[in-house]
PDB file of N, CA and C in Angstrom:
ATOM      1  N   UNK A   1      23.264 -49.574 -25.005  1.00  0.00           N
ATOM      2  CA  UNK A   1      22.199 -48.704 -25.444  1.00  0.00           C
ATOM      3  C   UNK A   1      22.408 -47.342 -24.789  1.00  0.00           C
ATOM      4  N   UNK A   2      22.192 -46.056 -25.811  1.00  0.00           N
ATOM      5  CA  UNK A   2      22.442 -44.940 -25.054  1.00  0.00           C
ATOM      6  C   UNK A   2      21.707 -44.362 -25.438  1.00  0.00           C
ATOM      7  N   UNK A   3      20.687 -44.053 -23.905  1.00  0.00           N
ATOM      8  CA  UNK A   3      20.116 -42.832 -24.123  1.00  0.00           C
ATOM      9  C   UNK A   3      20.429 -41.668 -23.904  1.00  0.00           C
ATOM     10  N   UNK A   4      19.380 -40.636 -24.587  1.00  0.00           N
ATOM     11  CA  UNK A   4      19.635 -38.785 -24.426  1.00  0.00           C
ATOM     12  C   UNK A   4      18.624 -38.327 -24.461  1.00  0.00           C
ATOM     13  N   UNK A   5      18.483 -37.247 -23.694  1.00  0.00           N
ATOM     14  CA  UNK A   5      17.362 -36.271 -23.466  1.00  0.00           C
ATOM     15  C   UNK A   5      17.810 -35.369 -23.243  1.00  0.00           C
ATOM     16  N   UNK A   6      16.844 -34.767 -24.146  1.00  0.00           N
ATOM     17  CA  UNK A   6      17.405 -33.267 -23.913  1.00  0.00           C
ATOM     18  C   UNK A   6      16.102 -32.110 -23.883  1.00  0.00           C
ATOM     19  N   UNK A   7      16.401 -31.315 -22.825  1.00  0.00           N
ATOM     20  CA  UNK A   7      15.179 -30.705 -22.435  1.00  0.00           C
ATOM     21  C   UNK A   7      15.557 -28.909 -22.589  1.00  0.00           C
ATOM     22  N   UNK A   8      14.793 -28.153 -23.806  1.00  0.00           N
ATOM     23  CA  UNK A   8      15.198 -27.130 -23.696  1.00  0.00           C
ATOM     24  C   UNK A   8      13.887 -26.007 -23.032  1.00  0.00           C
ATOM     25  N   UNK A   9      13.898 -25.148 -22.420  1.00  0.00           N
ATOM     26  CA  UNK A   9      13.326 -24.640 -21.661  1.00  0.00           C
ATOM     27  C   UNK A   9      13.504 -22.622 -22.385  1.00  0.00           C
ATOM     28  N   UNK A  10      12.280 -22.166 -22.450  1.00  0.00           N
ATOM     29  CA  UNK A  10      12.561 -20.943 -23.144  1.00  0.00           C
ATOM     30  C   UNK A  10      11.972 -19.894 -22.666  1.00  0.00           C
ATOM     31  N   UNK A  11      12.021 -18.902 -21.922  1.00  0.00           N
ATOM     32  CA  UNK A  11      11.710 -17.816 -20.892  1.00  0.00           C
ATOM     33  C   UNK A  11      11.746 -17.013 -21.782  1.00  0.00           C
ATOM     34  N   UNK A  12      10.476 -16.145 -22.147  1.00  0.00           N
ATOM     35  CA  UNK A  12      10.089 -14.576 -22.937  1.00  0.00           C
ATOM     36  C   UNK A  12      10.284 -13.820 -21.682  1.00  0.00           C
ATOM     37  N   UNK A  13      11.144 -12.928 -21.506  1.00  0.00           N
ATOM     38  CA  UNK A  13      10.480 -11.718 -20.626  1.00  0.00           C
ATOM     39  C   UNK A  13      10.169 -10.692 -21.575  1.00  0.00           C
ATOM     40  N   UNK A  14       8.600  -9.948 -21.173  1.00  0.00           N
ATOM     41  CA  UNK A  14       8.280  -8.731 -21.530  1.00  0.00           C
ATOM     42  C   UNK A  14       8.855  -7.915 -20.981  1.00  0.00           C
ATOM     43  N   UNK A  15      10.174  -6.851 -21.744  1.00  0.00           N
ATOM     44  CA  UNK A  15      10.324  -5.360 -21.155  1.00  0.00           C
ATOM     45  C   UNK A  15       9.616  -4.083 -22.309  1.00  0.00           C
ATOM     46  N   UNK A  16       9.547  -3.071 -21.557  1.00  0.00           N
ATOM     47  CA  UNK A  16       8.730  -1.514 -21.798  1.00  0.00           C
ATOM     48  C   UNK A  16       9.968  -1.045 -22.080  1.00  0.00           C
ATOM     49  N   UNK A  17      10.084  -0.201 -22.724  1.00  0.00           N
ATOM     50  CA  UNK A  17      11.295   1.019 -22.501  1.00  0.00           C
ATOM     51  C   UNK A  17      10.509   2.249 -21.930  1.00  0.00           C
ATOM     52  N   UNK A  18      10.643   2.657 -20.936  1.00  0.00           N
ATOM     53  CA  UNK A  18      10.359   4.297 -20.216  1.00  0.00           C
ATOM     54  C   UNK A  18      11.190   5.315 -20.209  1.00  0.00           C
ATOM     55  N   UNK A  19      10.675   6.687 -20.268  1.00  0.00           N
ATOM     56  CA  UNK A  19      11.272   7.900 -20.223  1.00  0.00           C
ATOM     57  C   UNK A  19      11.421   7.924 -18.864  1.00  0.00           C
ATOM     58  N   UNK A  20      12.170   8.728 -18.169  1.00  0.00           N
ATOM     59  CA  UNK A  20      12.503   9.301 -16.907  1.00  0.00           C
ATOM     60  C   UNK A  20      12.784  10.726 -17.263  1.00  0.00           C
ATOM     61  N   UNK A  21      13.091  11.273 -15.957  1.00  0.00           N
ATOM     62  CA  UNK A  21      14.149  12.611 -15.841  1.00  0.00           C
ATOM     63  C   UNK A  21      15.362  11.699 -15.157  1.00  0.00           C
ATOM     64  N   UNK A  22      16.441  13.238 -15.597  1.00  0.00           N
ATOM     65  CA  UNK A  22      17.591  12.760 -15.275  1.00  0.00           C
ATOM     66  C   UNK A  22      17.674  12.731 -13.460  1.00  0.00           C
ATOM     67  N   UNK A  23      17.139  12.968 -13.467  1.00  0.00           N
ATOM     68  CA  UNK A  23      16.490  13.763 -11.963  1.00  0.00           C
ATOM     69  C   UNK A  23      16.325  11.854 -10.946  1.00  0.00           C
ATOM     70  N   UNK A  24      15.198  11.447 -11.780  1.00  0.00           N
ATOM     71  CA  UNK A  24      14.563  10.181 -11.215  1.00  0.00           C
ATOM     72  C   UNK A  24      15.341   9.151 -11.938  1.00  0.00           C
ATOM     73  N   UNK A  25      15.932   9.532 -12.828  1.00  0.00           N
ATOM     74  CA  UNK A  25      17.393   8.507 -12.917  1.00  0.00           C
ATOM     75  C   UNK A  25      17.987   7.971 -12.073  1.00  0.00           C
ATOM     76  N   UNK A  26      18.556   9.646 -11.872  1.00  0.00           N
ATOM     77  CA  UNK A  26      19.583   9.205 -10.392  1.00  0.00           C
ATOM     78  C   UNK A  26      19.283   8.890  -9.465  1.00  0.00           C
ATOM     79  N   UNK A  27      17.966   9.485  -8.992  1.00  0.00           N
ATOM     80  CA  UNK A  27      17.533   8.413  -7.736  1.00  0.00           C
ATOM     81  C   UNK A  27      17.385   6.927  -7.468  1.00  0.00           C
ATOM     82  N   UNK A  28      17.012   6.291  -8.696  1.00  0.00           N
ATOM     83  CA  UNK A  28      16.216   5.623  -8.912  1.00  0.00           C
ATOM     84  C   UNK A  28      17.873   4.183  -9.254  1.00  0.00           C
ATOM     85  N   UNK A  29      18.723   5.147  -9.749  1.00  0.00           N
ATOM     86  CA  UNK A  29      20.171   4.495  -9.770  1.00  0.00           C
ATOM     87  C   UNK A  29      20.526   4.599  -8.455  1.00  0.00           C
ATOM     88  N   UNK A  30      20.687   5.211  -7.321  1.00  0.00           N
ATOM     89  CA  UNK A  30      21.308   5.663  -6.330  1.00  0.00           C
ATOM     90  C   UNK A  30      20.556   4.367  -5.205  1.00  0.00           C
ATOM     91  N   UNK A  31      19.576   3.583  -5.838  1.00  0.00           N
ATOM     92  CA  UNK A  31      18.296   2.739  -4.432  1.00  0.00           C
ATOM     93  C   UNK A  31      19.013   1.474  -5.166  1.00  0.00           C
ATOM     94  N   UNK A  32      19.372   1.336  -6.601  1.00  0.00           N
ATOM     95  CA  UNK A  32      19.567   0.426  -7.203  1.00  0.00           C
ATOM     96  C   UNK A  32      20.524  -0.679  -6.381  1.00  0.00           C
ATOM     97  N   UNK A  33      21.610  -0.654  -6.490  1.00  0.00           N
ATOM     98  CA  UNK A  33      22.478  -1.738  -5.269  1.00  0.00           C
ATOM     99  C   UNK A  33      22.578  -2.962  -6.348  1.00  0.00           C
ATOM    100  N   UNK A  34      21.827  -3.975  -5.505  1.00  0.00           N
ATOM    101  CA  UNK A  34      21.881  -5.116  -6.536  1.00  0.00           C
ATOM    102  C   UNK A  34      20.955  -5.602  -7.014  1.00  0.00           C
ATOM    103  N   UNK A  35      19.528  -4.683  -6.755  1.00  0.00           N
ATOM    104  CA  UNK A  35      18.567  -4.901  -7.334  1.00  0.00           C
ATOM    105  C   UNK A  35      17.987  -4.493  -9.163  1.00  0.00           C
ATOM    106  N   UNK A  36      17.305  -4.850  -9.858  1.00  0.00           N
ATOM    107  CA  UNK A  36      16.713  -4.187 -10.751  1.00  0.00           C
ATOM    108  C   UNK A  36      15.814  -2.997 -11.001  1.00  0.00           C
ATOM    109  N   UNK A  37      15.987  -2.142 -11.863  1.00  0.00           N
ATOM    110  CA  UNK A  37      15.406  -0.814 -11.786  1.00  0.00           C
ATOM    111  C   UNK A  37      13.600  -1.325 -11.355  1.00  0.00           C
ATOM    112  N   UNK A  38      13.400  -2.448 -12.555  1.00  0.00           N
ATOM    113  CA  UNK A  38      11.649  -3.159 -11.999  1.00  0.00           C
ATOM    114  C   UNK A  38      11.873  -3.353 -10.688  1.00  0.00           C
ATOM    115  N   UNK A  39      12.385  -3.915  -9.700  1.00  0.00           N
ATOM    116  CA  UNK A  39      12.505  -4.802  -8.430  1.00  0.00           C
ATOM    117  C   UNK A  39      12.293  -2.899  -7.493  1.00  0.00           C
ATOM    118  N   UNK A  40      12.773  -2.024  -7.915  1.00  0.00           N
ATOM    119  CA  UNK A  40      12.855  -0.591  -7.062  1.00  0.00           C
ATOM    120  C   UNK A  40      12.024  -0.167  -7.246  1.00  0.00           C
ATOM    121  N   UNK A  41      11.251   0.500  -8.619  1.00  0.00           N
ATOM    122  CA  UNK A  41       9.969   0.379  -9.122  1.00  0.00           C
ATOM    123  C   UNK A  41       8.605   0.009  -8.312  1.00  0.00           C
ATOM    124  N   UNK A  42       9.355  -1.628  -8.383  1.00  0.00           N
ATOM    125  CA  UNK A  42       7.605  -1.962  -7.524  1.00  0.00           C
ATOM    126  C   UNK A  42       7.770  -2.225  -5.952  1.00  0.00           C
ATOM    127  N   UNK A  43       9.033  -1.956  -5.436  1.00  0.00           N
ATOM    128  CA  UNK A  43       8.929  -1.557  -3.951  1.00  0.00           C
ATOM    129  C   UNK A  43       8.878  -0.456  -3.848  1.00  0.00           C
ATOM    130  N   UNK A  44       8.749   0.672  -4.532  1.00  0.00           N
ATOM    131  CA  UNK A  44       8.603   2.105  -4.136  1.00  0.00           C
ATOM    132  C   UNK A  44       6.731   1.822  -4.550  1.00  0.00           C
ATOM    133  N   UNK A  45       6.543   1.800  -5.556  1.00  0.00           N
ATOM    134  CA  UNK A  45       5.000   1.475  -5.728  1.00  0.00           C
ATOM    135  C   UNK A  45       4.082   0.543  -4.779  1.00  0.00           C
ATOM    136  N   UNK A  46       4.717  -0.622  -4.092  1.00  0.00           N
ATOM    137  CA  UNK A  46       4.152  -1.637  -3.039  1.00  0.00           C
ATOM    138  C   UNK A  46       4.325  -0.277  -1.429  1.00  0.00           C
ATOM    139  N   UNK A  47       5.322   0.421  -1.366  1.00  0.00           N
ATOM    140  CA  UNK A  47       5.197   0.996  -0.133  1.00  0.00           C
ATOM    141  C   UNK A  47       4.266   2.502   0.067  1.00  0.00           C
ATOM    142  N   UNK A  48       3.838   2.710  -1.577  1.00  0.00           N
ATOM    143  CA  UNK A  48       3.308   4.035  -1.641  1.00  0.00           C
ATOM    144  C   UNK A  48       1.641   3.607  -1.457  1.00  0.00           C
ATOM    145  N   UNK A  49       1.696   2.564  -2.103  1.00  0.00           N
ATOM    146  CA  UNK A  49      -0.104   1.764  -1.028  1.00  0.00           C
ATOM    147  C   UNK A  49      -0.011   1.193   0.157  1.00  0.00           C
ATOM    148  N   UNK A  50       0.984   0.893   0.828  1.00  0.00           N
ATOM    149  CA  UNK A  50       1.196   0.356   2.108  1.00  0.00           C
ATOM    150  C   UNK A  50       0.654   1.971   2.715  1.00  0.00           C
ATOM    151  N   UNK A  51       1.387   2.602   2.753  1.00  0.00           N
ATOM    152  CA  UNK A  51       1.488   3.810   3.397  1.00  0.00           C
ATOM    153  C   UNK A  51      -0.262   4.381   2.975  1.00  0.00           C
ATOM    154  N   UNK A  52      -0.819   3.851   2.177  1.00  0.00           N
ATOM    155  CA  UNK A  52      -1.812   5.302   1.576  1.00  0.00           C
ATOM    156  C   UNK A  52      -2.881   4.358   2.511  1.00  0.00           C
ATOM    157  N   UNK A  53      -2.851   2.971   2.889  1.00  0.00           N
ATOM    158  CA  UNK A  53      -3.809   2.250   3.076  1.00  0.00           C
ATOM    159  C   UNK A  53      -3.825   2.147   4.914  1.00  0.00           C
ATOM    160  N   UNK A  54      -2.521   2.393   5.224  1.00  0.00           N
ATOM    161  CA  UNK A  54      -2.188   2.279   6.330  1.00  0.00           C
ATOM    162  C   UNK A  54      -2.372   3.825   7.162  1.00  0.00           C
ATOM    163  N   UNK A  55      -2.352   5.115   6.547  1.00  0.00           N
ATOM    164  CA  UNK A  55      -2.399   6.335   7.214  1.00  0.00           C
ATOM    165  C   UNK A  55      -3.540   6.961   6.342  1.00  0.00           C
ATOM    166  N   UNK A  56      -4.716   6.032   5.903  1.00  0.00           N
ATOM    167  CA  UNK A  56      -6.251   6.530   5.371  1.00  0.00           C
ATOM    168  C   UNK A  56      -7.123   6.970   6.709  1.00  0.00           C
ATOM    169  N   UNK A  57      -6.873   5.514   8.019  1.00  0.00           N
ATOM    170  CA  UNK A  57      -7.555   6.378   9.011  1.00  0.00           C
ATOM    171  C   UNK A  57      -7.439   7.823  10.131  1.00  0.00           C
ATOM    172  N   UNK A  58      -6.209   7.722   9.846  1.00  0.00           N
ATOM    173  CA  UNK A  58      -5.592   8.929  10.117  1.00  0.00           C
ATOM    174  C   UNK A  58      -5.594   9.830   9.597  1.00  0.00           C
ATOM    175  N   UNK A  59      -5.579  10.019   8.237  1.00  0.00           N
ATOM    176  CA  UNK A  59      -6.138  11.206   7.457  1.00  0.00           C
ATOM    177  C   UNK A  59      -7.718  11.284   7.897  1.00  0.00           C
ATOM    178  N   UNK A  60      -8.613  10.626   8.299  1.00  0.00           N
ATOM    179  CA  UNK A  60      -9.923  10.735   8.563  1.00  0.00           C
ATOM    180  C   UNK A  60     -10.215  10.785   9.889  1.00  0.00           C
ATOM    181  N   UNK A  61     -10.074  10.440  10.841  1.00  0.00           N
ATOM    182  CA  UNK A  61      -9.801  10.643  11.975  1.00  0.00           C
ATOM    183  C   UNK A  61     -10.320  12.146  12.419  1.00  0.00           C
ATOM    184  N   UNK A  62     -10.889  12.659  13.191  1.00  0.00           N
ATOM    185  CA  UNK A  62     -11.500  13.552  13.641  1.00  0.00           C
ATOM    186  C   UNK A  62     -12.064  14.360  12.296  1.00  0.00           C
ATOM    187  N   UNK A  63     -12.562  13.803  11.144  1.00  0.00           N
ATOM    188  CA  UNK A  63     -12.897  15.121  10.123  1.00  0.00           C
ATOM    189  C   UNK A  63     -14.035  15.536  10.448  1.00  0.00           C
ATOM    190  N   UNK A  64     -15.036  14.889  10.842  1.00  0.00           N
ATOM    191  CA  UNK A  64     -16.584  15.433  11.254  1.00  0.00           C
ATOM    192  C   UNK A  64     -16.482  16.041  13.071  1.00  0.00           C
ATOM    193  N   UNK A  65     -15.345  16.213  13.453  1.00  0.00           N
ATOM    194  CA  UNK A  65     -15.716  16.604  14.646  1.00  0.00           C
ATOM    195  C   UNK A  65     -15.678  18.256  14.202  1.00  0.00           C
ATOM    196  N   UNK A  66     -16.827  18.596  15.147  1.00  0.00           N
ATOM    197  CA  UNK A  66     -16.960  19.777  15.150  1.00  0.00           C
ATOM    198  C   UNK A  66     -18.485  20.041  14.536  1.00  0.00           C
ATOM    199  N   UNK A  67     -18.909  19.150  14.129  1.00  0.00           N
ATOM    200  CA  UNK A  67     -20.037  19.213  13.037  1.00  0.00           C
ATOM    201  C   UNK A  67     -21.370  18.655  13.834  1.00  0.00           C
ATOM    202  N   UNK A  68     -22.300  19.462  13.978  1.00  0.00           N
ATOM    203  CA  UNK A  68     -23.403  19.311  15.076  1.00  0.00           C
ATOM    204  C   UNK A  68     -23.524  18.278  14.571  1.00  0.00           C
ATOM    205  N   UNK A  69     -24.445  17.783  13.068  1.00  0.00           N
ATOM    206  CA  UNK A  69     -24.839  16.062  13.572  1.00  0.00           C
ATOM    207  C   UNK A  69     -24.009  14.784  13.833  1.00  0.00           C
ATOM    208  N   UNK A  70     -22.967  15.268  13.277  1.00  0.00           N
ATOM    209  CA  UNK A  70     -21.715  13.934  13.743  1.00  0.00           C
ATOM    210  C   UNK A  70     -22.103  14.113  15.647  1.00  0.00           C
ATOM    211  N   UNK A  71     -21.945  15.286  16.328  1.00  0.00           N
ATOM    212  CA  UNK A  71     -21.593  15.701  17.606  1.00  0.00           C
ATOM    213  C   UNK A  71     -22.933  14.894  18.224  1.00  0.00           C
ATOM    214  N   UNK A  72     -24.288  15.069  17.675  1.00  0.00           N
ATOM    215  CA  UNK A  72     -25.289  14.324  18.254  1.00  0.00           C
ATOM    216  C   UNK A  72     -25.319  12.828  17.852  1.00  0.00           C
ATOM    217  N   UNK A  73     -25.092  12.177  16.957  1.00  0.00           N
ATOM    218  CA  UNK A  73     -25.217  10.755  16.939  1.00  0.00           C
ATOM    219  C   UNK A  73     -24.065  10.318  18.132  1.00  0.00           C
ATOM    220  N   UNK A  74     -22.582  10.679  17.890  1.00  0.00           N
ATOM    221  CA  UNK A  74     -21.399  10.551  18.789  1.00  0.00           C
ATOM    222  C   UNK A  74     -21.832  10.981  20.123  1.00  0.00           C
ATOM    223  N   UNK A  75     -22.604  11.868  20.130  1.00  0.00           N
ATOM    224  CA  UNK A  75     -23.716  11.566  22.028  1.00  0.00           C
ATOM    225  C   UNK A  75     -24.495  10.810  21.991  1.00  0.00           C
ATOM    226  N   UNK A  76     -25.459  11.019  21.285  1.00  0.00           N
ATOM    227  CA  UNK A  76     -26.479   9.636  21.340  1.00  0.00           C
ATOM    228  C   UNK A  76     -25.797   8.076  21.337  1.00  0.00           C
ATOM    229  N   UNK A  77     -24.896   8.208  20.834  1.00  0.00           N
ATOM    230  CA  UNK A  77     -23.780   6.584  20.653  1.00  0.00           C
ATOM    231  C   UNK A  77     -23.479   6.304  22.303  1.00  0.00           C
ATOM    232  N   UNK A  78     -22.971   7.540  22.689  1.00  0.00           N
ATOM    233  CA  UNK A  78     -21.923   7.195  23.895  1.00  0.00           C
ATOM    234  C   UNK A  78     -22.913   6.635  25.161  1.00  0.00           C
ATOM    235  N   UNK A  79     -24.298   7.378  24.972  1.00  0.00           N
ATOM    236  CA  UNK A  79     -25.456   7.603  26.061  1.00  0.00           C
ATOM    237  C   UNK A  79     -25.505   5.828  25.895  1.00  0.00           C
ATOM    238  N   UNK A  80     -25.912   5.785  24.994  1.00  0.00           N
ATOM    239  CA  UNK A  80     -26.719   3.714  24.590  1.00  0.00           C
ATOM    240  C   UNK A  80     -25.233   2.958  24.919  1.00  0.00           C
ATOM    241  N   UNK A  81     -23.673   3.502  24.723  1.00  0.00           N
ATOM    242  CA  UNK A  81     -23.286   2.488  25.551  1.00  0.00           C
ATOM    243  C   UNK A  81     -23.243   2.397  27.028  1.00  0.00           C
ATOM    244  N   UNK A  82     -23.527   3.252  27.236  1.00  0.00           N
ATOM    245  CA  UNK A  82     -23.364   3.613  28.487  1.00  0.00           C
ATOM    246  C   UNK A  82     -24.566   2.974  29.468  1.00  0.00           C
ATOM    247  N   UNK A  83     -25.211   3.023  29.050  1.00  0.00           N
ATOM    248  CA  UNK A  83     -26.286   1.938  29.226  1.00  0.00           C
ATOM    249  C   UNK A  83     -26.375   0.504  29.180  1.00  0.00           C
ATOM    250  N   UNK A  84     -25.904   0.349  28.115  1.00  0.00           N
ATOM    251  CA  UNK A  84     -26.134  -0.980  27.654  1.00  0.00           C
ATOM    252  C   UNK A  84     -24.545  -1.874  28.409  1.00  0.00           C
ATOM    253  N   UNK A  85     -24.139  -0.941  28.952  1.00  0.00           N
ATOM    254  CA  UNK A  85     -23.087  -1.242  29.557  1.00  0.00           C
ATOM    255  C   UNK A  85     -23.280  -1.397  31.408  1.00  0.00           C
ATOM    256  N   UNK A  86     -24.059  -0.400  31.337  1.00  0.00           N
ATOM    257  CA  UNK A  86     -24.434  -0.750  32.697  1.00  0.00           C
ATOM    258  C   UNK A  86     -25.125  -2.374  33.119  1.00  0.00           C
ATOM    259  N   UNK A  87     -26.439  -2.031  31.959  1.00  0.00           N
ATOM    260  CA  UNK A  87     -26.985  -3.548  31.871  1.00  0.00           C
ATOM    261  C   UNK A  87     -26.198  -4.897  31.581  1.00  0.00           C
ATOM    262  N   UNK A  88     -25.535  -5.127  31.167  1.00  0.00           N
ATOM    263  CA  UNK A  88     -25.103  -6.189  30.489  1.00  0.00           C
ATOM    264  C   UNK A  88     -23.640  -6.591  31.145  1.00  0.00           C
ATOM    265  N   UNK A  89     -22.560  -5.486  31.431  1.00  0.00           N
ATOM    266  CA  UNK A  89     -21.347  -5.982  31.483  1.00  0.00           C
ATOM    267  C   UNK A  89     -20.794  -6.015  33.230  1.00  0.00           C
TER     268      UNK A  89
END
């Protein structure tokens, strides 16, 4: 008795066609290596929110200094730990 099986398996990939410049061509050829233009794509896109998410507090970081009511709550803050530090710790 002989059996057979046969198992066929069928993968759609969705591709886009995009415009570039010749400009971001070549760059974009030049990162390539052995990766895919998608695979460069979404590590340049994964590191451009790494970066935006990672240097947000730093872009914010001192923006209200200088500004009387930021300057009085940021005293009034420091006074109550200072206190509450005495008491407690």
């Amino acid at each position: 008795m002989n059996l057979s099986i046969e198992i066929f398996i069928h993968i759609q990939v969705m591709a886009k066609t995009i415009m570039v410049s010749n400009e971001i061509y070549k760059e974009l050829k030049a990162r390539k290596n052995d990766k895919s233009f998608s695979e460069i794509i979404t590590s340049l896109i994964e590191k451009k929110e790494r970066k935006t998410v990672k240097n947000l507090f730093d872009e914010c970081f001192g923006l209200l200094e200088g500004d009387k009511e930021y300057d009085k709550i940021m005293n009034d803050l420091k006074k109550g730990w200072k206190k509450w530090t005495e008491e407690y710790a």
